[in-house]
C-alpha atoms as a PDB file:
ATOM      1  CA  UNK A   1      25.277  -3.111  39.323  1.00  0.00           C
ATOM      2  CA  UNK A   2      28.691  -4.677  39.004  1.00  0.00           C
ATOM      3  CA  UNK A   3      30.176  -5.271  35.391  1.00  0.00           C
ATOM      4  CA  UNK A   4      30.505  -9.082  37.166  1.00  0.00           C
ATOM      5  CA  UNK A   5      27.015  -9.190  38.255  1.00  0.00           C
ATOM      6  CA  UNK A   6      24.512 -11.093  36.157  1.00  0.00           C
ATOM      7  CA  UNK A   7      21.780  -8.634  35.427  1.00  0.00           C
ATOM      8  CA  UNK A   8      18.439  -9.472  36.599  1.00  0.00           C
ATOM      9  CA  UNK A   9      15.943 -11.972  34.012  1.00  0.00           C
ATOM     10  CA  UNK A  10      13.619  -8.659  33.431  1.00  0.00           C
ATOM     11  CA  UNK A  11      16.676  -7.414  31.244  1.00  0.00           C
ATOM     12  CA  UNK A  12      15.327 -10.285  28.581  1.00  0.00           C
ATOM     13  CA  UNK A  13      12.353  -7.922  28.022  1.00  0.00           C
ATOM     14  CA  UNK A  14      14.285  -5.343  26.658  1.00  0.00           C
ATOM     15  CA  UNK A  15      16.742  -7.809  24.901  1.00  0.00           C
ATOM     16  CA  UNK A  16      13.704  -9.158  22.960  1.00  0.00           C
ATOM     17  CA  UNK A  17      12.010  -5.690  22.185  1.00  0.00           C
ATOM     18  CA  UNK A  18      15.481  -3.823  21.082  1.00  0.00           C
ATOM     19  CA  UNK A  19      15.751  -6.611  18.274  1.00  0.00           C
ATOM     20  CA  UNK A  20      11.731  -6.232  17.235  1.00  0.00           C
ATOM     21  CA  UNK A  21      13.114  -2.355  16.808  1.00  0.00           C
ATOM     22  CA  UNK A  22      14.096   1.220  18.603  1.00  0.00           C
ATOM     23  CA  UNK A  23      12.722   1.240  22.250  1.00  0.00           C
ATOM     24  CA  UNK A  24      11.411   4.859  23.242  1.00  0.00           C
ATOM     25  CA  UNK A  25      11.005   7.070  26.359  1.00  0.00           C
ATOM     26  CA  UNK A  26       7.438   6.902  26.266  1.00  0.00           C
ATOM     27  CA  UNK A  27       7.982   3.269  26.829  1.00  0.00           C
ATOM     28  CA  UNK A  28       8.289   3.547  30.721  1.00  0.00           C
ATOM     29  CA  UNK A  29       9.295  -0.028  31.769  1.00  0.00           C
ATOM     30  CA  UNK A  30      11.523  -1.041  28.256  1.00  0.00           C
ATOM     31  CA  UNK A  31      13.233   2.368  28.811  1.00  0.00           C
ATOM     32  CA  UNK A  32      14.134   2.220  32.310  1.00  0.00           C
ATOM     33  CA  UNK A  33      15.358  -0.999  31.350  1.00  0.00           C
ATOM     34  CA  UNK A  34      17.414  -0.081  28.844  1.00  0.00           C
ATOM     35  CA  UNK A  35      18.889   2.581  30.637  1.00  0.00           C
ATOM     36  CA  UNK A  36      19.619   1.244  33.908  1.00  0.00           C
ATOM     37  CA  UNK A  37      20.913  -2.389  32.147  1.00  0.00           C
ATOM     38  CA  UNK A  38      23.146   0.215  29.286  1.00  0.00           C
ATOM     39  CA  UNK A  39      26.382  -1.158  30.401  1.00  0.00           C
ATOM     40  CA  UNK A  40      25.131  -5.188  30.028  1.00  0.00           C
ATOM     41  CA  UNK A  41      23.755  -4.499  27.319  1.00  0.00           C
ATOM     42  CA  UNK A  42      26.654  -2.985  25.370  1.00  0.00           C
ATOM     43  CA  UNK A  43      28.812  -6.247  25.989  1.00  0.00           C
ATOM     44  CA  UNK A  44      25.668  -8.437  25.335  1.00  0.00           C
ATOM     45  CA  UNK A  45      25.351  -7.457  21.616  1.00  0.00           C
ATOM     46  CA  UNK A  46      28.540  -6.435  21.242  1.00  0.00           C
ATOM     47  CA  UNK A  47      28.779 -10.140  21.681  1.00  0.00           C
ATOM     48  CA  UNK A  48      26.352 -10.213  18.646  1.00  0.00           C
ATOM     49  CA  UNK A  49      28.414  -8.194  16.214  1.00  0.00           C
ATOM     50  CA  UNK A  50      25.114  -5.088  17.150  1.00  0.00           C
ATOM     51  CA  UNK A  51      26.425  -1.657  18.312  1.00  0.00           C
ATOM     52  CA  UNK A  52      23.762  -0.946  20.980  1.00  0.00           C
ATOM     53  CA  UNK A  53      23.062   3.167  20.691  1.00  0.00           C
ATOM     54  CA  UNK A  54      21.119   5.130  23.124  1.00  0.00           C
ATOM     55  CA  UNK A  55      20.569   8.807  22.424  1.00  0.00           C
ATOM     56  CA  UNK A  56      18.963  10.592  25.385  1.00  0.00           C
ATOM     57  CA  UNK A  57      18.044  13.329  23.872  1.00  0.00           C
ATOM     58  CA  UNK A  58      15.723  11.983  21.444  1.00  0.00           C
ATOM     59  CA  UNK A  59      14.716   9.273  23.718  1.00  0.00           C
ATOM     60  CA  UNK A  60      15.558   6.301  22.106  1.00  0.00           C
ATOM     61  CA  UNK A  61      17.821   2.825  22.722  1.00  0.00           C
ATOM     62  CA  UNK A  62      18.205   0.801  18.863  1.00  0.00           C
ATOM     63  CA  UNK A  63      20.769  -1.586  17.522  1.00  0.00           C
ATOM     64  CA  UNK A  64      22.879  -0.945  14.650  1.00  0.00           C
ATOM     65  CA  UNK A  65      24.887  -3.970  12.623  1.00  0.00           C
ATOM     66  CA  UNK A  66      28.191  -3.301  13.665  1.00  0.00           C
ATOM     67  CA  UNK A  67      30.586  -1.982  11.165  1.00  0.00           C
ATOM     68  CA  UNK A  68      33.936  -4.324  11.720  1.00  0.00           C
ATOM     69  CA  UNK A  69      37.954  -2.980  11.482  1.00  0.00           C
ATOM     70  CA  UNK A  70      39.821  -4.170   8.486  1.00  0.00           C
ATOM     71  CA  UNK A  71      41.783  -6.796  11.230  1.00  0.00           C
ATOM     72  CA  UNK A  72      38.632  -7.915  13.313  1.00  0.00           C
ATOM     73  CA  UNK A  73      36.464 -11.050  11.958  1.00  0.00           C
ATOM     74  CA  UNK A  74      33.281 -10.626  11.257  1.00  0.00           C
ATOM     75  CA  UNK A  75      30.736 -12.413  12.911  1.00  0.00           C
ATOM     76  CA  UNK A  76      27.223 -13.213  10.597  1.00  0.00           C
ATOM     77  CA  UNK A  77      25.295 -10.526  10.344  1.00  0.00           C
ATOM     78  CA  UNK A  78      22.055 -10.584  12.481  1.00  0.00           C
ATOM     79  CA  UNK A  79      19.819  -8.051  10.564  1.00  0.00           C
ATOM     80  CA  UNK A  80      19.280  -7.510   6.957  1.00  0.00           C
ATOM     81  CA  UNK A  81      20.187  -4.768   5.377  1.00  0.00           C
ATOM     82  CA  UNK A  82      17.757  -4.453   3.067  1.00  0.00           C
ATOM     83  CA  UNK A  83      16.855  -1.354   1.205  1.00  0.00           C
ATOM     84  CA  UNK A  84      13.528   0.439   1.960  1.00  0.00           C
ATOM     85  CA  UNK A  85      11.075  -0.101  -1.233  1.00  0.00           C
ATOM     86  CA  UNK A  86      11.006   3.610  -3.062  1.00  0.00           C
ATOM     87  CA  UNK A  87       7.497   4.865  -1.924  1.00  0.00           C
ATOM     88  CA  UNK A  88       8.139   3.630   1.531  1.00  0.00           C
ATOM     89  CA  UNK A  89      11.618   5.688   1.705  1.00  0.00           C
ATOM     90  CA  UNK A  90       9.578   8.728   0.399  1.00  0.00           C
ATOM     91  CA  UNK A  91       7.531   8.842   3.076  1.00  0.00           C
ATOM     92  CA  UNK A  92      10.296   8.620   5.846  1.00  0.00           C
ATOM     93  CA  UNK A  93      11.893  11.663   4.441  1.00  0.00           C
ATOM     94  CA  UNK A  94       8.408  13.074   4.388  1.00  0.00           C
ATOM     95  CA  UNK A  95       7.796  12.252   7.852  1.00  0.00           C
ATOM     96  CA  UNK A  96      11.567  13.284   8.696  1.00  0.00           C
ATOM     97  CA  UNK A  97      10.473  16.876   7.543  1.00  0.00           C
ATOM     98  CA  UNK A  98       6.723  16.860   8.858  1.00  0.00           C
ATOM     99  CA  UNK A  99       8.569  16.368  12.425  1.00  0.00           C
ATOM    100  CA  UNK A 100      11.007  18.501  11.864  1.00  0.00           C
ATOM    101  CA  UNK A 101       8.357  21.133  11.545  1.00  0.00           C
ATOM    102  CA  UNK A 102       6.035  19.968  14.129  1.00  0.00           C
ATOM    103  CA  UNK A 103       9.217  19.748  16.841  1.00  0.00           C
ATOM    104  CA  UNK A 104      10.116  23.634  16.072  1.00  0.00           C
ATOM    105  CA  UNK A 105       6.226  24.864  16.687  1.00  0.00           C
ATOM    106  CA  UNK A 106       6.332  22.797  19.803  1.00  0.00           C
ATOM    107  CA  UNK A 107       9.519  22.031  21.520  1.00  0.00           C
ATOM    108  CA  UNK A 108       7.713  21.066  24.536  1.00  0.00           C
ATOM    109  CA  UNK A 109       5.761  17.969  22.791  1.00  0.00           C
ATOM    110  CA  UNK A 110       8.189  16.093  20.770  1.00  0.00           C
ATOM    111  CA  UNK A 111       5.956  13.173  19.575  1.00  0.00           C
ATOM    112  CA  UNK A 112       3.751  13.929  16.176  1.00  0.00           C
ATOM    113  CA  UNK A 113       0.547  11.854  15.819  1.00  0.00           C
ATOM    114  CA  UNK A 114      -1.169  12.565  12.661  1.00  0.00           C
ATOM    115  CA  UNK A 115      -4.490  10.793  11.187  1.00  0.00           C
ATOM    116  CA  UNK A 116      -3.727   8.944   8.193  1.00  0.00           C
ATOM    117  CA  UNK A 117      -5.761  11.200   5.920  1.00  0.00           C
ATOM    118  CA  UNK A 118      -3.009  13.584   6.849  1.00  0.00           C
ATOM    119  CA  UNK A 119      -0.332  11.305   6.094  1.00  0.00           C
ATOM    120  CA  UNK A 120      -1.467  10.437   3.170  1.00  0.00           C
ATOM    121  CA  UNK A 121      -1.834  14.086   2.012  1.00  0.00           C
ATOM    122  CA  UNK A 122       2.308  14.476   2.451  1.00  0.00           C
ATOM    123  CA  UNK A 123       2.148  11.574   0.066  1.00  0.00           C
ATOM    124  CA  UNK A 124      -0.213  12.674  -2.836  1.00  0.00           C
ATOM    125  CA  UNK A 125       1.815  15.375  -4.801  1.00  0.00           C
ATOM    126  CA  UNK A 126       4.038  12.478  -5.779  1.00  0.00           C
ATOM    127  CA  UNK A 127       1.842   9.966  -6.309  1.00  0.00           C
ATOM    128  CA  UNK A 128      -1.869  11.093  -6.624  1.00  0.00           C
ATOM    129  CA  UNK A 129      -3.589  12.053 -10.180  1.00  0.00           C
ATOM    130  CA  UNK A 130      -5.020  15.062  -8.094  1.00  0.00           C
ATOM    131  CA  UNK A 131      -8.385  13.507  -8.415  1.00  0.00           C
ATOM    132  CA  UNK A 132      -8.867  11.727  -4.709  1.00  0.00           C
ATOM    133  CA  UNK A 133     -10.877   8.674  -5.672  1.00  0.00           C
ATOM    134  CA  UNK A 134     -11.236   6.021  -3.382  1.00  0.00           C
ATOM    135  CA  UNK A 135      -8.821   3.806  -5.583  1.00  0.00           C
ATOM    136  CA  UNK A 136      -5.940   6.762  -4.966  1.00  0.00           C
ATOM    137  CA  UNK A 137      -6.689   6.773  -1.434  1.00  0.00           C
ATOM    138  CA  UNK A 138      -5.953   2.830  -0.699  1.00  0.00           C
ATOM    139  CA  UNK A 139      -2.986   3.194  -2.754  1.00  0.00           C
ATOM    140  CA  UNK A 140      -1.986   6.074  -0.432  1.00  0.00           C
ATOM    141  CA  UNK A 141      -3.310   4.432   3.055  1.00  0.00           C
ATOM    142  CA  UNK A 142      -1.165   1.132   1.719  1.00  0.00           C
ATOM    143  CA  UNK A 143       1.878   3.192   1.589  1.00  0.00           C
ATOM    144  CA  UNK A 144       1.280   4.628   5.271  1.00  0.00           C
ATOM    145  CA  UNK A 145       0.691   1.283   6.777  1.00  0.00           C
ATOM    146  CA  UNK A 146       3.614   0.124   5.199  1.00  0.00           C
ATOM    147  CA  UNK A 147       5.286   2.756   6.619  1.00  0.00           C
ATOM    148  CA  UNK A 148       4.217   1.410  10.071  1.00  0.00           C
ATOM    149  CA  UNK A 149       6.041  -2.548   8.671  1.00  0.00           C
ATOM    150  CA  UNK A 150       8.833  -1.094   8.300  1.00  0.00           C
ATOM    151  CA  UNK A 151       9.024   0.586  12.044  1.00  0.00           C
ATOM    152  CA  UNK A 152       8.704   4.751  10.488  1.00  0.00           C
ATOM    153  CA  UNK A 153       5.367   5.314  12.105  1.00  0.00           C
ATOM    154  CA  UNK A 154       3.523   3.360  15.013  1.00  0.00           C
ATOM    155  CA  UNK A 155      -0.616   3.000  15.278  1.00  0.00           C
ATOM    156  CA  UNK A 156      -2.014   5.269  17.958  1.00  0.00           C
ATOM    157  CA  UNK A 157      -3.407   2.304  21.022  1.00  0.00           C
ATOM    158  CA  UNK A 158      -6.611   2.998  22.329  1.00  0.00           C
ATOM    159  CA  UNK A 159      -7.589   5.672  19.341  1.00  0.00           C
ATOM    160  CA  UNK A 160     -10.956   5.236  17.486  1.00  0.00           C
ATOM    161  CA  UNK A 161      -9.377   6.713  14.321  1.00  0.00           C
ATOM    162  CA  UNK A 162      -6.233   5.431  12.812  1.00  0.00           C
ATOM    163  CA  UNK A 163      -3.829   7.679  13.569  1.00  0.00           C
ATOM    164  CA  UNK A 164       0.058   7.282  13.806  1.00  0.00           C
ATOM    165  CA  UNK A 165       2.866   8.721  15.473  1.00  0.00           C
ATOM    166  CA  UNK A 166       5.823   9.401  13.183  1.00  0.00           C
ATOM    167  CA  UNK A 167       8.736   7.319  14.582  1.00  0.00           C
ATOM    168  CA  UNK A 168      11.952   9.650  15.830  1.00  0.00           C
ATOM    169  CA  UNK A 169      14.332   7.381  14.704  1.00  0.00           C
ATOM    170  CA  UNK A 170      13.639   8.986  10.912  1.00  0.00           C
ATOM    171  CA  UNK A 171      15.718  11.770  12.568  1.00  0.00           C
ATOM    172  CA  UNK A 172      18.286   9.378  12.806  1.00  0.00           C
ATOM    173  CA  UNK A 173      17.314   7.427   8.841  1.00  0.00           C
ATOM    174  CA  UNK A 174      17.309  10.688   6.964  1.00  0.00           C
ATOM    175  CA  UNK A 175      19.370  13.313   7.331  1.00  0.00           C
ATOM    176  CA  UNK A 176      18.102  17.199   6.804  1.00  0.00           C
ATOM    177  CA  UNK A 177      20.717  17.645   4.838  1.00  0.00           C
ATOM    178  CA  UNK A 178      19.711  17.633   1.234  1.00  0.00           C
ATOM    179  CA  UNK A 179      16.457  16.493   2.041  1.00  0.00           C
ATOM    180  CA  UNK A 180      14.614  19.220   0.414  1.00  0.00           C
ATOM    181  CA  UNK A 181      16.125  19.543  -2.659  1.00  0.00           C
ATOM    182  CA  UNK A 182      15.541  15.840  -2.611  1.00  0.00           C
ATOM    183  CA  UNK A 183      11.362  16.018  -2.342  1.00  0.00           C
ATOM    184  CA  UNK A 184      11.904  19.002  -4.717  1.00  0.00           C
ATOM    185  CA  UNK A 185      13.203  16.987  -7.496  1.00  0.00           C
ATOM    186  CA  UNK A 186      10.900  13.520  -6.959  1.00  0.00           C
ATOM    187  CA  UNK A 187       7.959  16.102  -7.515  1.00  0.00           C
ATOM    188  CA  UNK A 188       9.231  17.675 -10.455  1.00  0.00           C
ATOM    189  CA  UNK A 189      10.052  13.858 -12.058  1.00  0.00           C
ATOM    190  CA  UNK A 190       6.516  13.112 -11.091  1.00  0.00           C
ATOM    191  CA  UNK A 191       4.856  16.524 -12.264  1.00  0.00           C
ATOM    192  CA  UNK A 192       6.960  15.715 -15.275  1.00  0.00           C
ATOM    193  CA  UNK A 193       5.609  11.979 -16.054  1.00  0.00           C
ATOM    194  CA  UNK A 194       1.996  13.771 -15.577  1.00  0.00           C
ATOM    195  CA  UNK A 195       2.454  15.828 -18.111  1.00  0.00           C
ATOM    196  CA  UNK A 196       4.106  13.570 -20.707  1.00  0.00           C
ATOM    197  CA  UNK A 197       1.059  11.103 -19.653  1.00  0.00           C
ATOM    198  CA  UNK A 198      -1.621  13.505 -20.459  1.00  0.00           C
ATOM    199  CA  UNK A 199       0.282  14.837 -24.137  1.00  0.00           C
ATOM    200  CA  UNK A 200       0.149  10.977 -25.197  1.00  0.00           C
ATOM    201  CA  UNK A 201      -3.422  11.313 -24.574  1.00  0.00           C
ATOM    202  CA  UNK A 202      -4.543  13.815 -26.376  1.00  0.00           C
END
């Protein structure tokens, strides 16, 4: 296609899906789209004040707020940038490392689909009491299908068990760097607060 040629109206599919979130490879039609229409797309929310990213290797086309040059003019910004609620940015970097791990013991099968009991197990050393009552349970299952609000995970289609996929673009939310001396200290706080808790009851 020619930069002057007006791409076709199918590219309004992808338009519409890249600002609901990241489009993926395992999204045949929205990825071929977004591939094939790259260049259009670029200038069209460039036009927006978005940087429009796609990283082949991972799969994925997203939108970033575009950070502007000291001389340029901002335009209004078109997403909020607000900051992920504490237990919900837990469980990306969670998730972050779970895939990390599941992508090294199989390179061949980069998506990660885990049952929420799971999920909520990577969870419960920093929030559970240890004793995995049904009230600790829907405070843990909340968390996870928060997690899927906020674009992290995605529900499994056509799966009689909820199960979710952990989202690849935590690989590009949370860096490796750090992260595990991150989890390290949020379970020592919590360990911590458990401990304090139970010497004020006795």
């Amino acid at each position: 296609m020619s930069t002057n040629e007006t791409p076709p109206r199918e590219s309004s599919l992808v338009k519409i899906a890249l600002l609901k979130g990241p489009v993926y490879f395992e999204d045949e039609l929205l990825w071929r789209l977004a591939t094939v229409h790259q260049d259009h797309l670029n200038r069209y929310f460039g036009d927006l004040g978005l940087d429009y990213r796609v990283d082949p290797q991972e799969g994925i086309a997203f939108l970033r707020q575009k950070k502007w040059e000291t001389e340029e003019t901002p335009l209004p910004a078109l997403f909020r940038r607000d900051e992920l609620p504490y237990s919900v940015s837990l469980l990306g970097a969670l998730a972050r490392e779970e895939l990390q791990k599941h992508q090294q013991a199989h390179p061949d099968n980069p998506r990660f689909v885990e049952e929420i009991d799971a999920i909520a197990g990577w969870l419960a050393p920093y929030f559970g009491s240890g004793q995995n009552d049904a009230k600790e349970r829907r405070q843990l299952y909340s968390i996870v299908r928060k997690g899927e609000r906020f674009g992290l995970l995605r529900k499994a289609k056509d799966d009689s068990t909820e199960r979710y996929e952990v989202c690849r673009i935590v690989k590009l939310m949370f860096s490796l760097d750090g992260l595990q001396e991150y989890l390290t200290r949020l379970k020592a706080a919590r360990d911590a607060s458990a401990t304090e808790k139970e010497a004020g009851d006795e």
